[in-house]
PDB file of N, CA and C in Angstrom:
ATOM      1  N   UNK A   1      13.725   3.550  31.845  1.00  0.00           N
ATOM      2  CA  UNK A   1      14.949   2.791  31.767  1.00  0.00           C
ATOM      3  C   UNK A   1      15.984   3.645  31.050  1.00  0.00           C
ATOM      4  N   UNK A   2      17.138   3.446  31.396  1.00  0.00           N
ATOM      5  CA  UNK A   2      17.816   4.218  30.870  1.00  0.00           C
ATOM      6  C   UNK A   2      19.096   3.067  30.809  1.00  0.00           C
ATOM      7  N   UNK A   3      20.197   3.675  29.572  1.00  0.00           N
ATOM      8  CA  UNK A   3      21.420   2.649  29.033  1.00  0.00           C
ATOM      9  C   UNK A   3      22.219   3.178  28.468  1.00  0.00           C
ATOM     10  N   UNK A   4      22.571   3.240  27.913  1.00  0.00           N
ATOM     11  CA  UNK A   4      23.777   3.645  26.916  1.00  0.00           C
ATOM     12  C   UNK A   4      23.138   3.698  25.032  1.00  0.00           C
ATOM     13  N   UNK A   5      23.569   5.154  24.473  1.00  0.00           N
ATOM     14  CA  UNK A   5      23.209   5.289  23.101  1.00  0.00           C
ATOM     15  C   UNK A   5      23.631   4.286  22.513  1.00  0.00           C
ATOM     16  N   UNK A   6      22.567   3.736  21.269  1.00  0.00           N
ATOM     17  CA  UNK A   6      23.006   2.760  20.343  1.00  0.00           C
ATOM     18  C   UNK A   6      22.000   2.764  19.503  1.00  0.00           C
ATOM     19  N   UNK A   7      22.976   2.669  18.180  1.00  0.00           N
ATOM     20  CA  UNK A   7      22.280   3.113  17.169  1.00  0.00           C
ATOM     21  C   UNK A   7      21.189   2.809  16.479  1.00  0.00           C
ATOM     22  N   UNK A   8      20.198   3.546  15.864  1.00  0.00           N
ATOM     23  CA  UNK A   8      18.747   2.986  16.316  1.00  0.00           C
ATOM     24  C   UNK A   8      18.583   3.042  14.376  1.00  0.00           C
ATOM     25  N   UNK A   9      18.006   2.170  14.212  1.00  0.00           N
ATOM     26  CA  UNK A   9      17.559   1.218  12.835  1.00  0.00           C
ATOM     27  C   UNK A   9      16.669   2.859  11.843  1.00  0.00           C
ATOM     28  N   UNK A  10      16.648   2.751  10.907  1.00  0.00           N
ATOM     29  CA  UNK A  10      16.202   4.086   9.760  1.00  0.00           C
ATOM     30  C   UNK A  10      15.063   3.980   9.612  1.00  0.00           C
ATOM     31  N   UNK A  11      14.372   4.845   8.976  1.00  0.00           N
ATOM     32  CA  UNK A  11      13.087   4.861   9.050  1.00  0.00           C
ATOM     33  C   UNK A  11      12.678   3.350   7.661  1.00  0.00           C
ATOM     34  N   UNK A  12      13.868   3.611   6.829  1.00  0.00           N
ATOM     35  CA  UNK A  12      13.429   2.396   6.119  1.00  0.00           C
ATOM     36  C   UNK A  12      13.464   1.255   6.583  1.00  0.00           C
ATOM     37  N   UNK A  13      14.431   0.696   7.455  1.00  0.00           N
ATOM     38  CA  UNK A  13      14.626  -0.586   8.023  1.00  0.00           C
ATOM     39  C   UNK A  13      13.375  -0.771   9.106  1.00  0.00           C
ATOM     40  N   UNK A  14      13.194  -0.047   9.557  1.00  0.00           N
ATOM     41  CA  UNK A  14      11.451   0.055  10.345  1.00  0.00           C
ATOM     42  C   UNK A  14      10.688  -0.716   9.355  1.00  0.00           C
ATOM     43  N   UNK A  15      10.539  -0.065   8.070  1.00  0.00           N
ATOM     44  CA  UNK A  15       9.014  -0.010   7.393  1.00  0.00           C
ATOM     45  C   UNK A  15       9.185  -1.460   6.619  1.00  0.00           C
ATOM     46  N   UNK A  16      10.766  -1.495   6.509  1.00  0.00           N
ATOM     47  CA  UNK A  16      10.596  -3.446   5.715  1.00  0.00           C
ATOM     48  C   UNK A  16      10.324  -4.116   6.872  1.00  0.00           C
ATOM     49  N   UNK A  17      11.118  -4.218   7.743  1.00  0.00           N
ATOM     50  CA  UNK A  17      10.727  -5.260   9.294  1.00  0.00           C
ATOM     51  C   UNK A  17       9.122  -5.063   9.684  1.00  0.00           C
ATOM     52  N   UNK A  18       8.305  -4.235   9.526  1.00  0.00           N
ATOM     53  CA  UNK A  18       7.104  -4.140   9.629  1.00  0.00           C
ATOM     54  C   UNK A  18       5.848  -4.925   8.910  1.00  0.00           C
ATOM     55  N   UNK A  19       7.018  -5.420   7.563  1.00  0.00           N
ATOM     56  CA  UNK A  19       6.054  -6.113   6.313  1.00  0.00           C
ATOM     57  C   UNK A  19       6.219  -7.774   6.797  1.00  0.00           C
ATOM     58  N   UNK A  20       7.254  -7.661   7.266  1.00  0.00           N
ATOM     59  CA  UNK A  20       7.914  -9.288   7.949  1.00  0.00           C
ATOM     60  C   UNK A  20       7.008  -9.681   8.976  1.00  0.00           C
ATOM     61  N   UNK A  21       6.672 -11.074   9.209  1.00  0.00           N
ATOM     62  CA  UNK A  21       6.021 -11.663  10.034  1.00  0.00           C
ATOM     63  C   UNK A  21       6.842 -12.448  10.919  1.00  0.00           C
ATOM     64  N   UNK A  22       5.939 -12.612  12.205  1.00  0.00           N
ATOM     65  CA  UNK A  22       7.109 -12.840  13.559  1.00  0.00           C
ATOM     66  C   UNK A  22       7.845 -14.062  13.229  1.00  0.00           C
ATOM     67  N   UNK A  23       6.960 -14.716  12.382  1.00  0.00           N
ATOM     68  CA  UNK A  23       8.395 -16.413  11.962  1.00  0.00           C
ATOM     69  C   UNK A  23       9.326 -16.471  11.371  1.00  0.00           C
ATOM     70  N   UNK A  24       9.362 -15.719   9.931  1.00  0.00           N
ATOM     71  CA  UNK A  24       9.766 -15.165   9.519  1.00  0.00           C
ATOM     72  C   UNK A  24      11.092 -14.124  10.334  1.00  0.00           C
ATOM     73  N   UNK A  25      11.070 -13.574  10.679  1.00  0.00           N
ATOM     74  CA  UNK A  25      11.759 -12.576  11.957  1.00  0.00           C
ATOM     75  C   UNK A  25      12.585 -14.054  12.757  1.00  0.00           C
ATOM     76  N   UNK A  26      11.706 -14.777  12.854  1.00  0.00           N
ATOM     77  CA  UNK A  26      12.502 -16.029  14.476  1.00  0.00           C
ATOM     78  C   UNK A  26      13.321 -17.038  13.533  1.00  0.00           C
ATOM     79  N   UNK A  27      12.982 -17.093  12.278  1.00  0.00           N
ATOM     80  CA  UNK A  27      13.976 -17.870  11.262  1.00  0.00           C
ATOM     81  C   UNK A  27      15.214 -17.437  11.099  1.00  0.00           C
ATOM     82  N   UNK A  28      15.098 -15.715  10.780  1.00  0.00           N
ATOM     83  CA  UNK A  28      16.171 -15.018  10.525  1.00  0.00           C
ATOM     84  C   UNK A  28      17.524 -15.151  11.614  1.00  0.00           C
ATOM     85  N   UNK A  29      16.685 -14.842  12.950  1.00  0.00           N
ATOM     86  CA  UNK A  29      17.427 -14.415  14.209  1.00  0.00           C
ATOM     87  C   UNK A  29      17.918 -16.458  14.363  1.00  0.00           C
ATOM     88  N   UNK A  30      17.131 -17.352  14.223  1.00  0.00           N
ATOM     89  CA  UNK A  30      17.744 -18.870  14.129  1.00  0.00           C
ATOM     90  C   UNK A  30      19.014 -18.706  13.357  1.00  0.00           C
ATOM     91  N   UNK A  31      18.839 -18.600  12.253  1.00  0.00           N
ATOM     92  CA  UNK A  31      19.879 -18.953  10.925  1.00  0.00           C
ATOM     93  C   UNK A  31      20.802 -17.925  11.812  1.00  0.00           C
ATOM     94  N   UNK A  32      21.233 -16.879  12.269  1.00  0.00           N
ATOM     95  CA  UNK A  32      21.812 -15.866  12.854  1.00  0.00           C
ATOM     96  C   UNK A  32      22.595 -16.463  13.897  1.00  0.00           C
ATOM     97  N   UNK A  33      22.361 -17.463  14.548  1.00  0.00           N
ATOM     98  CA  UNK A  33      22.570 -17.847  15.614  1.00  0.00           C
ATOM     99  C   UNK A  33      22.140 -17.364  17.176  1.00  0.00           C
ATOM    100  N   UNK A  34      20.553 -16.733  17.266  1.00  0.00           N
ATOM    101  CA  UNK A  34      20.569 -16.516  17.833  1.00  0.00           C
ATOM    102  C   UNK A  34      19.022 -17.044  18.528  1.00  0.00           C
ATOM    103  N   UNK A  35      19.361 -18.044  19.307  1.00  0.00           N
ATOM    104  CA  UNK A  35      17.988 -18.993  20.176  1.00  0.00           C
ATOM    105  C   UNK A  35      17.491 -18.660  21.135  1.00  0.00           C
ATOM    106  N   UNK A  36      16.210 -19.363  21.238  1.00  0.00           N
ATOM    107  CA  UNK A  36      15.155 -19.144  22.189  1.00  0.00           C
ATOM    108  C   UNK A  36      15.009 -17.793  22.518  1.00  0.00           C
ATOM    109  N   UNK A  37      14.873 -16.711  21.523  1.00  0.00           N
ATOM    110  CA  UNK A  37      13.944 -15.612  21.201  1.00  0.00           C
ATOM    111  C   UNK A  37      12.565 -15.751  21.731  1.00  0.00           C
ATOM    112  N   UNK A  38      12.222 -15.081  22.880  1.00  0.00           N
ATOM    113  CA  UNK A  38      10.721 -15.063  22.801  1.00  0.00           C
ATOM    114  C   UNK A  38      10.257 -13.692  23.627  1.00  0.00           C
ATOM    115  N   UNK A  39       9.446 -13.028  23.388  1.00  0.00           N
ATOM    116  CA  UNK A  39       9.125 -12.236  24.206  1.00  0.00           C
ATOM    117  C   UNK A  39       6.955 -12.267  24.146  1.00  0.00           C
ATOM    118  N   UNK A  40       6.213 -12.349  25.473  1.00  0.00           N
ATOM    119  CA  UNK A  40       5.070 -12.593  25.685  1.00  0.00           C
ATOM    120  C   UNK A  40       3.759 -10.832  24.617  1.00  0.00           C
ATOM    121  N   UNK A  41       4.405 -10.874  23.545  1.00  0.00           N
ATOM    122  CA  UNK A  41       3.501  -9.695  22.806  1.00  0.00           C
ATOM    123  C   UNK A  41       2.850  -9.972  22.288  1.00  0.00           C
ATOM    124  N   UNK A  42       1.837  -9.236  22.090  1.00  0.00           N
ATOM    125  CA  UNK A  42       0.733  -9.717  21.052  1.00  0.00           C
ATOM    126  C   UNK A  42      -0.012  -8.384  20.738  1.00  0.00           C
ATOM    127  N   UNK A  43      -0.738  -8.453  19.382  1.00  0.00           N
ATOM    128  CA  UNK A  43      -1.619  -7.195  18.956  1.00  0.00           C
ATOM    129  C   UNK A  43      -3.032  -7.095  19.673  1.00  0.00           C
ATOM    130  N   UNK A  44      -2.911  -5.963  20.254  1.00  0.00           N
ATOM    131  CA  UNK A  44      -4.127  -5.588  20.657  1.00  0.00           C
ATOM    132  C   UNK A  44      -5.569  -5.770  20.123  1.00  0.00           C
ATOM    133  N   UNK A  45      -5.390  -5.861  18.852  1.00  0.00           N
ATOM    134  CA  UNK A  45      -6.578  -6.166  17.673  1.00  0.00           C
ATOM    135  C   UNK A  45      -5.627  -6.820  17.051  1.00  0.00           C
ATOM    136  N   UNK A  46      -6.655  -7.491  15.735  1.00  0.00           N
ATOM    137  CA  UNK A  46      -6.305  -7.974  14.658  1.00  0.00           C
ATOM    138  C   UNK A  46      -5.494  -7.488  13.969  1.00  0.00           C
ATOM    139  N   UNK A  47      -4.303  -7.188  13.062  1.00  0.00           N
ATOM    140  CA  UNK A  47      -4.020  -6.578  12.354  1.00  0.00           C
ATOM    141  C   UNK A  47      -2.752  -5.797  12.580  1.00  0.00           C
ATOM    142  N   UNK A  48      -2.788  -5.597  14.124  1.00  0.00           N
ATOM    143  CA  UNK A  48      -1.498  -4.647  14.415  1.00  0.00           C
ATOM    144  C   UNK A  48      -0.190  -5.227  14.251  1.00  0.00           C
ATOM    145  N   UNK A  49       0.812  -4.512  14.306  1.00  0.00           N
ATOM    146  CA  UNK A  49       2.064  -4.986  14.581  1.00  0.00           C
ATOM    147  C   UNK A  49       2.770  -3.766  15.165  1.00  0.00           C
ATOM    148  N   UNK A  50       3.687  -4.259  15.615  1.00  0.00           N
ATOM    149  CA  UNK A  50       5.048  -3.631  16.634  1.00  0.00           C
ATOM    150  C   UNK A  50       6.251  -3.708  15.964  1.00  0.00           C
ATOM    151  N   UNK A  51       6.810  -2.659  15.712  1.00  0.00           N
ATOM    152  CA  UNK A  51       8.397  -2.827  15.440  1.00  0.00           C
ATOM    153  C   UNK A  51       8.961  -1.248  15.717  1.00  0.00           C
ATOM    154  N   UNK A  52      10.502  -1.587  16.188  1.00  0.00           N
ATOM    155  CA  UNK A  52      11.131  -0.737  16.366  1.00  0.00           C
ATOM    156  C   UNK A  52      12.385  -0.657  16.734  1.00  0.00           C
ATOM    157  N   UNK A  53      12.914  -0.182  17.366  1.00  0.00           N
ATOM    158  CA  UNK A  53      14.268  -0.326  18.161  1.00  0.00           C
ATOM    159  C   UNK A  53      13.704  -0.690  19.508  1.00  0.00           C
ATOM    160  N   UNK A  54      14.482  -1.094  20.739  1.00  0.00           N
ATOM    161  CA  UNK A  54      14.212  -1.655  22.008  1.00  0.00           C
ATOM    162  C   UNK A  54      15.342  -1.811  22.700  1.00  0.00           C
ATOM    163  N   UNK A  55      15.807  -1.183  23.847  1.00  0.00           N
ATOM    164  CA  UNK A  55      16.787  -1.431  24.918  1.00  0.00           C
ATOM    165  C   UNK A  55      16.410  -2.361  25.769  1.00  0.00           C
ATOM    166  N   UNK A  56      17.041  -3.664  25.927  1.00  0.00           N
ATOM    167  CA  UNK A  56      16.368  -4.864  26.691  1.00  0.00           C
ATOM    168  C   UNK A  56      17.566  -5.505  27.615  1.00  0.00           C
TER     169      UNK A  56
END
């Protein structure tokens, strides 16, 4: 896929959003004004998580 550059989050803003849990995360983006967030992910194992930047 390809889009247009945009600016992609620091290595610190990675590593706090990583400590955050997905409700947490769907509260934020609520209070934000921004609804019905969902995308079908899940951890492969126990334990994992995903975060990053994403062109969608």
């Amino acid at each position: 896929m390809q889009g247009p550059d945009f600016d992609r989050p620091t290595a610190e803003v990675i590593e706090q959003l990583s400590r955050a849990g997905t409700a947490t995360l769907q509260g934020i983006l609520k209070r934000m004004g921004v609804r019905r967030v969902w995308m079908p992910l899940y951890p492969l194992k126990s334990g994992m998580k995903c975060v990053g930047p994403a062109l969608t």
